[in-house]
N, C-alpha and C. Protein backbone atom coordinates (compact mmCIF):
# COMPACT_ATOMS: atom_id res chain seq x y z
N UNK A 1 47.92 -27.87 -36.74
CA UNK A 1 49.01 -27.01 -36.31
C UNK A 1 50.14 -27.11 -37.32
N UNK A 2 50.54 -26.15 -37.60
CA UNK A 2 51.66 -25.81 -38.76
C UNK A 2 52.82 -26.24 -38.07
N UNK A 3 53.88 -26.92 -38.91
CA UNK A 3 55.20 -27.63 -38.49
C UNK A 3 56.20 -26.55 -38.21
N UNK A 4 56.84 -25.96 -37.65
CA UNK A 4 57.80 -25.08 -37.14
C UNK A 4 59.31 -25.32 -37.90
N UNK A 5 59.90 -24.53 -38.18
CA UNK A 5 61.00 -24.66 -38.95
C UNK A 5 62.12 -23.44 -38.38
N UNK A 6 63.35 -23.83 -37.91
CA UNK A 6 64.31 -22.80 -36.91
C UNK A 6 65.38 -22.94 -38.08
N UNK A 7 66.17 -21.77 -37.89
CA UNK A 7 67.66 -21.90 -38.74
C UNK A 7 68.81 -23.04 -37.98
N UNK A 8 69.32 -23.46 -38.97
CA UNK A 8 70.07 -24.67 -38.38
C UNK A 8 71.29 -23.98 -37.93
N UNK A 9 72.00 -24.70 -37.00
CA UNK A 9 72.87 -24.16 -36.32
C UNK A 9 74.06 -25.45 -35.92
N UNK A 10 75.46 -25.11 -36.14
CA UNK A 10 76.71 -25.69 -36.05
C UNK A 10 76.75 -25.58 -34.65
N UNK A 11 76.90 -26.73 -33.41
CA UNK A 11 77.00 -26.67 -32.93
C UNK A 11 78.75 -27.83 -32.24
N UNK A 12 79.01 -28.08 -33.20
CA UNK A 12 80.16 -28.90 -33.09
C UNK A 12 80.67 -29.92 -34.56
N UNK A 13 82.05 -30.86 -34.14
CA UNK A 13 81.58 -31.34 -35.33
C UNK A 13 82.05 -32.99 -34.78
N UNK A 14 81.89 -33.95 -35.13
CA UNK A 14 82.71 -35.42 -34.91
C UNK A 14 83.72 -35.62 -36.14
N UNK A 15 84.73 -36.22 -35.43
CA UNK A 15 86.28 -36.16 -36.08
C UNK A 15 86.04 -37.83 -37.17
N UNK A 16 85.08 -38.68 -36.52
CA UNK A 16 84.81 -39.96 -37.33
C UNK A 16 83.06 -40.07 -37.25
N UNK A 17 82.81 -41.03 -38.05
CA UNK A 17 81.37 -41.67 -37.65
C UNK A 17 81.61 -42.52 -36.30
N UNK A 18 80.28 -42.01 -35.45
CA UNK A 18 80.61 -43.12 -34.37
C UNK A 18 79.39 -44.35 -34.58
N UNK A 19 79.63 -45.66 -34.02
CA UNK A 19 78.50 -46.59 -34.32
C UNK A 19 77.40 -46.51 -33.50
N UNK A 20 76.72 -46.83 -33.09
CA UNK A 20 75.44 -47.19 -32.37
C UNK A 20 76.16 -47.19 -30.65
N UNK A 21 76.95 -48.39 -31.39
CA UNK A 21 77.37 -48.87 -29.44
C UNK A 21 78.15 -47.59 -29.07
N UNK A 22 79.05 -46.62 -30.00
CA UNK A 22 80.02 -45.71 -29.36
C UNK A 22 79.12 -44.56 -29.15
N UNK A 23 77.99 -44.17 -29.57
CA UNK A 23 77.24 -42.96 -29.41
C UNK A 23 76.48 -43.25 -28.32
N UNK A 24 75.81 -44.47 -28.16
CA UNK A 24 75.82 -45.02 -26.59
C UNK A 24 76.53 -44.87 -25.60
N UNK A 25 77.89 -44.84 -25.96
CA UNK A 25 78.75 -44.88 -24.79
C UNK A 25 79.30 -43.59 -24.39
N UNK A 26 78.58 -42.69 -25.32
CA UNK A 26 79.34 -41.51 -25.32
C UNK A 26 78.18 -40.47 -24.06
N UNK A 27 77.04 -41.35 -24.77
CA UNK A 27 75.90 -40.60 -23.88
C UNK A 27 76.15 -41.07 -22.17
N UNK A 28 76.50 -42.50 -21.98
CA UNK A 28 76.79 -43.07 -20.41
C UNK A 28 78.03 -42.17 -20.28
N UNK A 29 79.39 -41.82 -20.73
CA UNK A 29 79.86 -40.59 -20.07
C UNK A 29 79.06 -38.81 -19.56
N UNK A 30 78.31 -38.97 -20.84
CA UNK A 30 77.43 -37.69 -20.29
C UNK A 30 76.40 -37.85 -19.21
N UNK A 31 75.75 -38.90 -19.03
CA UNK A 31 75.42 -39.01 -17.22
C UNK A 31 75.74 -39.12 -16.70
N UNK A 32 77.22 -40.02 -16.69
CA UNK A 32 77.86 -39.53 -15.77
C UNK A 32 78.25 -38.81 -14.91
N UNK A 33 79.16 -37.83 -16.25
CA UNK A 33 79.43 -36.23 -15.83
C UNK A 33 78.45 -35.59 -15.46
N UNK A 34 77.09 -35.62 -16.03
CA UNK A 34 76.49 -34.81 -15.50
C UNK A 34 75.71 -35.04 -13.61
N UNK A 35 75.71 -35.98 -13.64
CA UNK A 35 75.03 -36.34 -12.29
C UNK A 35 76.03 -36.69 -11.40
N UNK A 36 77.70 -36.81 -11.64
CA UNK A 36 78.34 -37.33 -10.39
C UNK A 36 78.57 -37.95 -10.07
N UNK A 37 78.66 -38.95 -10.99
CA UNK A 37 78.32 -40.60 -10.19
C UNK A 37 79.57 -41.18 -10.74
N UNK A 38 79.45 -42.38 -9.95
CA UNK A 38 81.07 -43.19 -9.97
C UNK A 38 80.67 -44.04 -11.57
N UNK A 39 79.33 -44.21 -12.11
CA UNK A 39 78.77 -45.37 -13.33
C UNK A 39 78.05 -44.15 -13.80
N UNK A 40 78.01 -44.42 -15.14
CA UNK A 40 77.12 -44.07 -16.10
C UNK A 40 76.43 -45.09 -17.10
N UNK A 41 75.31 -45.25 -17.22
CA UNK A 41 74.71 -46.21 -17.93
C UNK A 41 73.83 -45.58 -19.02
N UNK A 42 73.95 -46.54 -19.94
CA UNK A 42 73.01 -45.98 -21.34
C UNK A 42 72.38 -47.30 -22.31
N UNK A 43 71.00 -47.36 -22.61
CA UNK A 43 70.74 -48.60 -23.39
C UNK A 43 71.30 -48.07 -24.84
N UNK A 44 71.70 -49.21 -25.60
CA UNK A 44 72.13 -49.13 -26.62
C UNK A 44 71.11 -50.12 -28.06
N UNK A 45 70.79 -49.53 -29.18
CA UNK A 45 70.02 -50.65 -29.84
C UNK A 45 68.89 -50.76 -29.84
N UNK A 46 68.47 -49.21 -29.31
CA UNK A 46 66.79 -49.50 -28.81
C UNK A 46 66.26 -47.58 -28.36
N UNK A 47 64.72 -47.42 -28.90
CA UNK A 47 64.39 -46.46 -28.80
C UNK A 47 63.69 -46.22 -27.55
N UNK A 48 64.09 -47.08 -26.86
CA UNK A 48 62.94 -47.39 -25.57
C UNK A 48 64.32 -46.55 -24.53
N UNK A 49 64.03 -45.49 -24.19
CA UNK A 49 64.71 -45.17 -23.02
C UNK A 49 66.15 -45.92 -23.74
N UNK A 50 66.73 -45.36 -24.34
CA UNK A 50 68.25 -45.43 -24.82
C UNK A 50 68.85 -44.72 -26.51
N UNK A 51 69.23 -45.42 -27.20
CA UNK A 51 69.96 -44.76 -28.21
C UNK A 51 70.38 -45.70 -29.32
N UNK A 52 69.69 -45.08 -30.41
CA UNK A 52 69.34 -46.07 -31.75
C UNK A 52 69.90 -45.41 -32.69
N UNK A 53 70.42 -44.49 -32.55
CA UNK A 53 71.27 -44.02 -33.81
C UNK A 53 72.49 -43.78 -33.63
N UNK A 54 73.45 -43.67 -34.65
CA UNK A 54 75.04 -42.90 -34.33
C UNK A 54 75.20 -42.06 -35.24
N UNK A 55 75.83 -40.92 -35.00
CA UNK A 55 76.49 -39.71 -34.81
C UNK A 55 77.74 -39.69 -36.54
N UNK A 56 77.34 -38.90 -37.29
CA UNK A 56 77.97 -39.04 -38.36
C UNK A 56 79.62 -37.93 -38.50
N UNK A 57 80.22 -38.16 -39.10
CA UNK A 57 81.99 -37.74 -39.17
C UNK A 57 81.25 -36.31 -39.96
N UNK A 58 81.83 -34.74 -39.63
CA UNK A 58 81.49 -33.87 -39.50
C UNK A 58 80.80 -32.74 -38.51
N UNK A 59 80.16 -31.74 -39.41
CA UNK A 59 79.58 -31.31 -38.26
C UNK A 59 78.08 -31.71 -37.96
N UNK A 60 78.11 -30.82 -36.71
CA UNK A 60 77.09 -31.71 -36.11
C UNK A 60 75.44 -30.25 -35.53
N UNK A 61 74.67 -30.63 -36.12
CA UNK A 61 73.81 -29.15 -36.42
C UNK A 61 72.76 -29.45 -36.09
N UNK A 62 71.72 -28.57 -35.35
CA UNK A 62 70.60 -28.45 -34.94
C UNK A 62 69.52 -27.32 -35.81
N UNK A 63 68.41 -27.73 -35.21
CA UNK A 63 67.73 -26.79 -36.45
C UNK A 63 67.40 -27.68 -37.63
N UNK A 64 66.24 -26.59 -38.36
CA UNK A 64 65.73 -27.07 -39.84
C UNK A 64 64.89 -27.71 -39.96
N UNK A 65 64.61 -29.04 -40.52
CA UNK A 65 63.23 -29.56 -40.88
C UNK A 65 62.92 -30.35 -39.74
N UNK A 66 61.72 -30.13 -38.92
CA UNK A 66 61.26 -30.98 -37.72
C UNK A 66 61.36 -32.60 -37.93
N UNK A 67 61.40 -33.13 -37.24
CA UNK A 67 61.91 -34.60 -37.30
C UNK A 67 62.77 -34.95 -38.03
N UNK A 68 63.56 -34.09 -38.35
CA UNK A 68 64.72 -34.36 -39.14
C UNK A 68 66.37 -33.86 -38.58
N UNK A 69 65.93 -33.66 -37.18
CA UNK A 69 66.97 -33.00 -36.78
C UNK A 69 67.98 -33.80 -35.49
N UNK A 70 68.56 -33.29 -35.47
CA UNK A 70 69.78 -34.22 -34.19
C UNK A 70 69.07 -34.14 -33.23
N UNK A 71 68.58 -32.99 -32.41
CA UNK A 71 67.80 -33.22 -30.88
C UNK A 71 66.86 -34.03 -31.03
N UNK A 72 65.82 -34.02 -32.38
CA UNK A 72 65.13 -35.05 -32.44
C UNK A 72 65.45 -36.47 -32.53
N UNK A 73 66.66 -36.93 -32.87
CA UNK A 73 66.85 -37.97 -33.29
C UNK A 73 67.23 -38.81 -31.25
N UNK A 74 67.88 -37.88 -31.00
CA UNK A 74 68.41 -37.84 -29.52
C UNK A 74 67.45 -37.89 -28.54
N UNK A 75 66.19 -36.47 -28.49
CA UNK A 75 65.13 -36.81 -27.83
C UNK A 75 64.11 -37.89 -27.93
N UNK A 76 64.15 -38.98 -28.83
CA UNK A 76 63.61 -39.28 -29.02
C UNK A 76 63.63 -40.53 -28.09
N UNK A 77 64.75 -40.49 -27.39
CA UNK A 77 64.41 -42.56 -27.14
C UNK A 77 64.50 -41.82 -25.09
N UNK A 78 65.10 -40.48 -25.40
CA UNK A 78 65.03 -40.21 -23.99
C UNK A 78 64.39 -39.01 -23.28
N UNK A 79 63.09 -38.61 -23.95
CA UNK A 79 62.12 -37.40 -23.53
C UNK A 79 61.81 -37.84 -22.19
N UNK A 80 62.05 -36.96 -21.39
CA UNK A 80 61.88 -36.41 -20.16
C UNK A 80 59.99 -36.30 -20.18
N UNK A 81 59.35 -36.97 -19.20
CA UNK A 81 58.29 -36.92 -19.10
C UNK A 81 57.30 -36.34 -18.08
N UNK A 82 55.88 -36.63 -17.98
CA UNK A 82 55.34 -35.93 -16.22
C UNK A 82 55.66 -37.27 -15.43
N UNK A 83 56.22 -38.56 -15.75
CA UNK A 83 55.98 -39.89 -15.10
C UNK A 83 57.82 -39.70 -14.83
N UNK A 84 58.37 -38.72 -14.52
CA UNK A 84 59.89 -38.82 -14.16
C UNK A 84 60.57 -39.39 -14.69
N UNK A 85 60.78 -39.60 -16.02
CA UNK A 85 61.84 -39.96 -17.31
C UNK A 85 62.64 -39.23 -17.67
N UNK A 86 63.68 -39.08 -16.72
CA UNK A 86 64.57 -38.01 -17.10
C UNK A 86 65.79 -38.76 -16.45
N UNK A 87 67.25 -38.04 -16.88
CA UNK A 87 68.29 -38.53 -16.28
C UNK A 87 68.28 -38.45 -14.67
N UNK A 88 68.39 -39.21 -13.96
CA UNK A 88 68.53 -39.53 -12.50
C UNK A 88 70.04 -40.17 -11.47
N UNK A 89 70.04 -39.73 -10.90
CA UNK A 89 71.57 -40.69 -9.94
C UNK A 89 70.60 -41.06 -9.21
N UNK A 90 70.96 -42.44 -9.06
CA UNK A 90 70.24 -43.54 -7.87
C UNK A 90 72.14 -44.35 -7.46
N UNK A 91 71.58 -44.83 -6.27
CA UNK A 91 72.26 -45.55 -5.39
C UNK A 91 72.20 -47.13 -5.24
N UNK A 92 72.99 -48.22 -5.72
CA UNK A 92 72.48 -49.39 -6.13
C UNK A 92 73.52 -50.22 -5.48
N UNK A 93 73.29 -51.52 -4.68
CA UNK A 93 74.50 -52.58 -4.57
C UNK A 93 75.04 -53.00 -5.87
N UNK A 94 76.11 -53.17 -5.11
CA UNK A 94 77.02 -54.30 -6.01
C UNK A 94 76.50 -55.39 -7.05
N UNK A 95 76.11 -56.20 -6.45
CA UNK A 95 75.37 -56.96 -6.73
C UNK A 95 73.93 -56.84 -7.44
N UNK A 96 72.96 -55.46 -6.80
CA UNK A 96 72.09 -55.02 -8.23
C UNK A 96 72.59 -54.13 -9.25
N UNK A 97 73.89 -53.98 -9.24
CA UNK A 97 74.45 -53.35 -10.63
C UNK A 97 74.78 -54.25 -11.33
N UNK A 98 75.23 -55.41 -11.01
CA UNK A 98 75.86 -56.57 -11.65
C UNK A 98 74.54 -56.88 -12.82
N UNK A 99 73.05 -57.21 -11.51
CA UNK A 99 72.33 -57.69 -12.32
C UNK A 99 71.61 -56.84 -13.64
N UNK A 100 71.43 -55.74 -13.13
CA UNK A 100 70.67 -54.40 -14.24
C UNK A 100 71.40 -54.78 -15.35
N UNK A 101 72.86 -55.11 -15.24
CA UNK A 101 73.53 -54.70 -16.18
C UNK A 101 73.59 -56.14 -17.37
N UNK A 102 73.05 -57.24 -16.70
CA UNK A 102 72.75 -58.50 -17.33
C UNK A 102 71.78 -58.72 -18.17
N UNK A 103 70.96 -57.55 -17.92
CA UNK A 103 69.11 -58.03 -17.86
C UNK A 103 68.51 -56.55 -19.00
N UNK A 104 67.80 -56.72 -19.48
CA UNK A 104 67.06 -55.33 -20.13
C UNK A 104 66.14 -55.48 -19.33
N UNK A 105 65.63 -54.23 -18.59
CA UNK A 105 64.44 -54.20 -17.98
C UNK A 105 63.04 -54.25 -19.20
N UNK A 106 62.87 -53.00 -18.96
CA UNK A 106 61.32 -52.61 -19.90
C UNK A 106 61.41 -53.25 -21.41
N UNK A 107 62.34 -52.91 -21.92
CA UNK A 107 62.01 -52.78 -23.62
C UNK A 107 62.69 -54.59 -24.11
N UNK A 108 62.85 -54.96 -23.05
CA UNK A 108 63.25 -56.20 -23.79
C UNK A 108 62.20 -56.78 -24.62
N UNK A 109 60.67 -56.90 -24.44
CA UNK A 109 60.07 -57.32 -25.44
C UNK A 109 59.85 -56.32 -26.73
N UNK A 110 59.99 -55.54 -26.60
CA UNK A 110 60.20 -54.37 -27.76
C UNK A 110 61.36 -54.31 -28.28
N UNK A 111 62.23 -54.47 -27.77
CA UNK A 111 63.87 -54.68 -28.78
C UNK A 111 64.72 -55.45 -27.75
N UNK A 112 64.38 -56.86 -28.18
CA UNK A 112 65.42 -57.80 -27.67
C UNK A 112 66.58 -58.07 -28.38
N UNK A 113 67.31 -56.76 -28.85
CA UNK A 113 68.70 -56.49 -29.11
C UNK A 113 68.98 -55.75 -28.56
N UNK A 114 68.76 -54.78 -27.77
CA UNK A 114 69.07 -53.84 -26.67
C UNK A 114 70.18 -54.03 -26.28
N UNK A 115 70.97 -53.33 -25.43
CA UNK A 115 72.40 -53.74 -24.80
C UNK A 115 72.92 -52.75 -23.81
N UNK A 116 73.36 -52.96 -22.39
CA UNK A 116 73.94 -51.76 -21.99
C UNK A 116 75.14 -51.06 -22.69
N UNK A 117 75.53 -50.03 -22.28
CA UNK A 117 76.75 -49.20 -22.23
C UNK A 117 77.36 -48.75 -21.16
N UNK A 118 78.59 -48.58 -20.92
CA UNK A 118 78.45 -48.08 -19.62
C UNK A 118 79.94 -47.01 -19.45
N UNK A 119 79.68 -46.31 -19.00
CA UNK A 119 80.91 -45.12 -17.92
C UNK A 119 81.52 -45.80 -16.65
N UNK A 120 82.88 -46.28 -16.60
CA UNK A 120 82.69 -46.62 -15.01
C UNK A 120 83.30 -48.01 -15.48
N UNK A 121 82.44 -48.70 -15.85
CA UNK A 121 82.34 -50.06 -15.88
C UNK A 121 83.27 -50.45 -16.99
N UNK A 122 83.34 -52.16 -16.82
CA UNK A 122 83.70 -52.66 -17.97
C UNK A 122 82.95 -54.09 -18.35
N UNK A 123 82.50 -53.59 -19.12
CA UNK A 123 81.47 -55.02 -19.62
C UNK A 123 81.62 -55.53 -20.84
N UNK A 124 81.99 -57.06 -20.85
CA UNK A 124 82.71 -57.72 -21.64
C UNK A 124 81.58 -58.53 -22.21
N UNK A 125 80.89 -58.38 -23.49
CA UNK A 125 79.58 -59.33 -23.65
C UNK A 125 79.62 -60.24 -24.61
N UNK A 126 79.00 -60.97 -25.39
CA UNK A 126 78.67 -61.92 -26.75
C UNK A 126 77.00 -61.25 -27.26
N UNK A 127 77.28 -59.98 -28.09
CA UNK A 127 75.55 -59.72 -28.66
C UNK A 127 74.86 -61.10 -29.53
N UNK A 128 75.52 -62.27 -29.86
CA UNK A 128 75.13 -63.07 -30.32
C UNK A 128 74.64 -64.33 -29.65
N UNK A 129 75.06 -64.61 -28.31
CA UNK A 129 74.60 -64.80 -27.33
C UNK A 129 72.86 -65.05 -26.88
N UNK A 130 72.43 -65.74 -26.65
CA UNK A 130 70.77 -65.78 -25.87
C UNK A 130 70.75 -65.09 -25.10
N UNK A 131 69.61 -64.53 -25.16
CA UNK A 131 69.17 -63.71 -23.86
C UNK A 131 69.40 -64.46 -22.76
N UNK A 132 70.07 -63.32 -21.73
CA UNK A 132 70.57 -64.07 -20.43
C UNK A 132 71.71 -64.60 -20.23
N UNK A 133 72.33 -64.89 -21.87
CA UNK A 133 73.64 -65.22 -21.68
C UNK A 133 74.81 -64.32 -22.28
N UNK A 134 74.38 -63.33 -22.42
CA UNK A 134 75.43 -62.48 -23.63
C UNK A 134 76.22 -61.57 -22.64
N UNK A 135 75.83 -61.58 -21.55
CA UNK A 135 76.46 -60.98 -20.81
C UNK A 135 78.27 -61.67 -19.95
N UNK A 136 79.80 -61.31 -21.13
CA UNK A 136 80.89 -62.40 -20.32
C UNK A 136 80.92 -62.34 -18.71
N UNK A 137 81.51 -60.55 -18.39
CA UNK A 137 81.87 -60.28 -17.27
C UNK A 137 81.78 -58.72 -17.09
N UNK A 138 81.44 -58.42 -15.85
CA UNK A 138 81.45 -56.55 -15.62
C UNK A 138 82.03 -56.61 -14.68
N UNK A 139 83.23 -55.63 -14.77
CA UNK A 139 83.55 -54.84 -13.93
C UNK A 139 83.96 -53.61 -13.76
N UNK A 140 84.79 -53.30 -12.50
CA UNK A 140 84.94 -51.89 -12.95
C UNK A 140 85.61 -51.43 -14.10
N UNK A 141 85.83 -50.15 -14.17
CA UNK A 141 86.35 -49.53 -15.65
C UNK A 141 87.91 -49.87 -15.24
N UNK A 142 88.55 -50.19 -14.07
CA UNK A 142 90.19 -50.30 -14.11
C UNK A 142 90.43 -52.20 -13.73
N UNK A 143 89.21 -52.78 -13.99
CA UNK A 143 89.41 -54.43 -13.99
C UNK A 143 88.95 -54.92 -12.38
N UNK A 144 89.45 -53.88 -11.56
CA UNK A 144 88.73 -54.43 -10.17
C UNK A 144 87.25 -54.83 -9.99
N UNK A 145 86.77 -55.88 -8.96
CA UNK A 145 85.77 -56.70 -9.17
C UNK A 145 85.10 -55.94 -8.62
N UNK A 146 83.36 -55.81 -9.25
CA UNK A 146 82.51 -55.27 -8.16
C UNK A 146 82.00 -56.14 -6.72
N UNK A 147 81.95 -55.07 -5.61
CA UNK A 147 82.00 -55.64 -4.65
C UNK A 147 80.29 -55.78 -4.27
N UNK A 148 79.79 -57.01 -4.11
CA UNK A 148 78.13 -57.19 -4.10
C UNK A 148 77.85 -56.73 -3.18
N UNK A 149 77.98 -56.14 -2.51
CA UNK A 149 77.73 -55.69 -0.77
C UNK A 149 77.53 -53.81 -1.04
N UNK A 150 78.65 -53.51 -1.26
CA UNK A 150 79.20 -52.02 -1.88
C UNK A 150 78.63 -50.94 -2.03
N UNK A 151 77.92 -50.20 -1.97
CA UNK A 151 77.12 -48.93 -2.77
C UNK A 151 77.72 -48.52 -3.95
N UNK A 152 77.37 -48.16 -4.58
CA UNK A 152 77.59 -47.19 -5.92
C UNK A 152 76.87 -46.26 -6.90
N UNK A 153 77.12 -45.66 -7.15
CA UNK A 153 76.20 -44.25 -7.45
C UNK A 153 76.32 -44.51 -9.01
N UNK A 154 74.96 -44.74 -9.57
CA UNK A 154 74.59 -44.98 -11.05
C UNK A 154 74.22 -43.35 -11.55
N UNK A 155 74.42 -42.80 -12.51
CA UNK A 155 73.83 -42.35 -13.69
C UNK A 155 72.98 -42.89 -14.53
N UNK A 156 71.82 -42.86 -14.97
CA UNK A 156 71.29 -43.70 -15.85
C UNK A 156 69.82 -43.00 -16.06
N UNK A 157 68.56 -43.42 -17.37
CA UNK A 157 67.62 -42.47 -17.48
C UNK A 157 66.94 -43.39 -16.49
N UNK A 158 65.80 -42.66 -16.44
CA UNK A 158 65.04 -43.46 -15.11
C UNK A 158 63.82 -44.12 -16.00
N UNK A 159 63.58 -45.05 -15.07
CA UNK A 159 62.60 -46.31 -16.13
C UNK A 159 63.45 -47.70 -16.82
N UNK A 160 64.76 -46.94 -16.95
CA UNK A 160 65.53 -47.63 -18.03
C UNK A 160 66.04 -49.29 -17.20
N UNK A 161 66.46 -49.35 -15.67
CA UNK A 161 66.66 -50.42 -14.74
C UNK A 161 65.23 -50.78 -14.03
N UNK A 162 65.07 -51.49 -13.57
CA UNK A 162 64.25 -52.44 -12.91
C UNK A 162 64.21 -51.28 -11.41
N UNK A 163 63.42 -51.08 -10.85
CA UNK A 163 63.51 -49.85 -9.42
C UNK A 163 63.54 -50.85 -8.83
N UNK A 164 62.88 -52.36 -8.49
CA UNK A 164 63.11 -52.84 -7.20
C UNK A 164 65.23 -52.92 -6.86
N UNK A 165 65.24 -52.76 -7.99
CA UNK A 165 67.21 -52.91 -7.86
C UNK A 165 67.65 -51.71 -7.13
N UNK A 166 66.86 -50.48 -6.75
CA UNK A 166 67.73 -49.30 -6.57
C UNK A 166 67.01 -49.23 -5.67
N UNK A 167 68.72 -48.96 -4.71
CA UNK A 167 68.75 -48.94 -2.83
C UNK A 167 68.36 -47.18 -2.75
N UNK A 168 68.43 -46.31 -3.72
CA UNK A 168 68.10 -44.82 -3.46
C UNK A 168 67.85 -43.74 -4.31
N UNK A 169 66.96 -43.07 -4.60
CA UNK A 169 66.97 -42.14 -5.62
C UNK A 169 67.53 -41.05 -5.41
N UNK A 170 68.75 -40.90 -5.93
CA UNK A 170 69.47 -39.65 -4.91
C UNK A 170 69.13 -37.92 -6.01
N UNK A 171 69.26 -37.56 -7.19
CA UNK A 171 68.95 -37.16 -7.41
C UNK A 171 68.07 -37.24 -9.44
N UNK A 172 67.63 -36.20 -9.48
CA UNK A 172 67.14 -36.33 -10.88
C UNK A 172 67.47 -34.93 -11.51
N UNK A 173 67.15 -34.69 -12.69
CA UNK A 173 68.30 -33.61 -13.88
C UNK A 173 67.00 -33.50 -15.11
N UNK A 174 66.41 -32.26 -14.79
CA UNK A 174 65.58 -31.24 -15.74
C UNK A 174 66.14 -31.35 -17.14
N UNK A 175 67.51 -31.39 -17.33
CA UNK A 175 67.52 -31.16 -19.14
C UNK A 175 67.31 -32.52 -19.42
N UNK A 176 67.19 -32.44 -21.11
CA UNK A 176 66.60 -33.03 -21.75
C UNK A 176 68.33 -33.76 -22.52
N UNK A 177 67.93 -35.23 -22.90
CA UNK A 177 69.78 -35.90 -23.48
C UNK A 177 70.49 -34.41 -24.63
N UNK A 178 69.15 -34.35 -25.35
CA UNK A 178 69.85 -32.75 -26.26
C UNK A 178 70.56 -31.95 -25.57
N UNK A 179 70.04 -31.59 -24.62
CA UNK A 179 70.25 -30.59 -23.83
C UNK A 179 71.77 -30.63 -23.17
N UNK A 180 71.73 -32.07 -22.63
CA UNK A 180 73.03 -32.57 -22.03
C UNK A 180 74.18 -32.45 -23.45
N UNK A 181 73.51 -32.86 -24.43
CA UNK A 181 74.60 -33.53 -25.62
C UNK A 181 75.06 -32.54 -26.19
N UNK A 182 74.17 -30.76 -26.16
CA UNK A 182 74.75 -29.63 -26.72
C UNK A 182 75.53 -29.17 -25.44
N UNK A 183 75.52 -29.32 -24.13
CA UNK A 183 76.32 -28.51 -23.36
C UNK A 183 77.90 -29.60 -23.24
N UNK A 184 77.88 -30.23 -23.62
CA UNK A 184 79.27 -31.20 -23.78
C UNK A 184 79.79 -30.88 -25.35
N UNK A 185 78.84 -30.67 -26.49
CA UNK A 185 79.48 -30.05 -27.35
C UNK A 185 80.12 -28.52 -27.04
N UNK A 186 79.63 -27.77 -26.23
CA UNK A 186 80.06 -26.47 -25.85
C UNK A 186 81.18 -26.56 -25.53
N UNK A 187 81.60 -27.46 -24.54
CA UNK A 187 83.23 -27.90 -23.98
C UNK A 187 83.87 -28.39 -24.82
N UNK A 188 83.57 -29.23 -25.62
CA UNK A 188 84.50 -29.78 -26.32
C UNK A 188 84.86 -29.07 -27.75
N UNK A 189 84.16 -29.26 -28.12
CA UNK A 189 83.97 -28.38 -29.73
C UNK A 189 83.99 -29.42 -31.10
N UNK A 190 84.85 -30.20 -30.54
CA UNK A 190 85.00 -31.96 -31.77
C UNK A 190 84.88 -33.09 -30.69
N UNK A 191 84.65 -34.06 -30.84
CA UNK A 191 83.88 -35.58 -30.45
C UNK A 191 84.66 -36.35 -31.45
N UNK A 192 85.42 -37.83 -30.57
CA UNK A 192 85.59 -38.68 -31.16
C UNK A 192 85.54 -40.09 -31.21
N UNK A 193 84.88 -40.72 -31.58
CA UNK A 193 84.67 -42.27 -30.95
C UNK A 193 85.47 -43.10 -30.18
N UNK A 194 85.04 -43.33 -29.13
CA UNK A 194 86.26 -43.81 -28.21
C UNK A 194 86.98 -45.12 -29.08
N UNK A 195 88.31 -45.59 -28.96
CA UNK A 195 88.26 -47.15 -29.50
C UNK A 195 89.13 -47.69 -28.63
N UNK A 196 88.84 -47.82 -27.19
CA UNK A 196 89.93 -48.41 -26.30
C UNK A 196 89.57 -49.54 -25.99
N UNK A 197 88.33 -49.94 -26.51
CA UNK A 197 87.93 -51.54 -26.06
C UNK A 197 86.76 -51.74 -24.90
């Protein structure tokens, strides 16, 4: 089968380079927003169900040589599958958000540098740290403690947490992270790496 080739297309531009961890974090606001939820979560550092590349200062274009392109680079760690790999809101305690957020589920033996990101939250870590310990403290995004008892409504791709942790699958979301990442370029028009800490 012959490789397909589309005209490239400007679809926004970024005002800086963002790193790994900020293009991560940029994607846990876009599940956020897109699903509703009080958390947004995103693996960072890893092609396994998360996000291994960052986002370069300029514009930002789709189209042109197959595997060489931004949706590809994007679809790649988060293709939507027939096994329900797609962005999802689930419903989780306190206390199993605490832990998801400690732990890499799946890909830890495949990239035990992995790392969350998160919308919502605030997670204070050591990546240099042992596994199990790199995690300082999470809480919410305004410093208040999570409450272990609590409900809270995650954003996050599905596969990406441990399911015995999630009290509900409340809903799931047909587009694809491209898909999400060009309709937030539509609103915005420029992107800029967060640096608030």
């Amino acid at each position: 089968q012959e490789a397909s080739y589309t005209d490239t297309e400007v679809i926004g531009s970024a005002e800086d380079t963002f790193s790994v961890l900020q293009t991560a974090q940029l994607f846990a606001d876009i599940f956020r927003e897109r699903a509703d939820a009080q958390i947004g979560l995103c693996l960072a550092n890893t092609k396994y169900q998360g996000c291994n590349y960052k986002l370069y200062k300029g514009e930002l274009t789709y189209g042109g040589v197959p595997a060489n392109t931004l949706e590809y680079y994007i679809d790649d760690g988060f293709t939507p599958d027939e096994n329900g790999k797609t962005l999802t809101r689930v419903t989780v305690t306190g206390a199993a958000l605490t832990q998801a957020v400690s732990e890499i589920y799946e890909p830890k033996q495949l990239y035990p540098d992995a790392y969350w990101t998160a919308s919502g939250l605030k997670i204070t870590f050591a990546p240099w740290a042992g596994d199990g310990s790199r995690i300082v403290s999470v809480t919410l995004a305004d410093g208040t403690d999570i409450n272990p008892e609590k409900l809270y409504t995650v954003a996050v791709w599905n596969g990406s947490i441990d399911p015995r942790l999630v009290t509900q699958e409340e809903a799931s979301y047909k587009e694809t992270a491209a898909e999400l990442f060009r309709e937030r370029m539509e609103k915005a028009g420029s992107i800029k790496p967060e640096l608030d800490g």
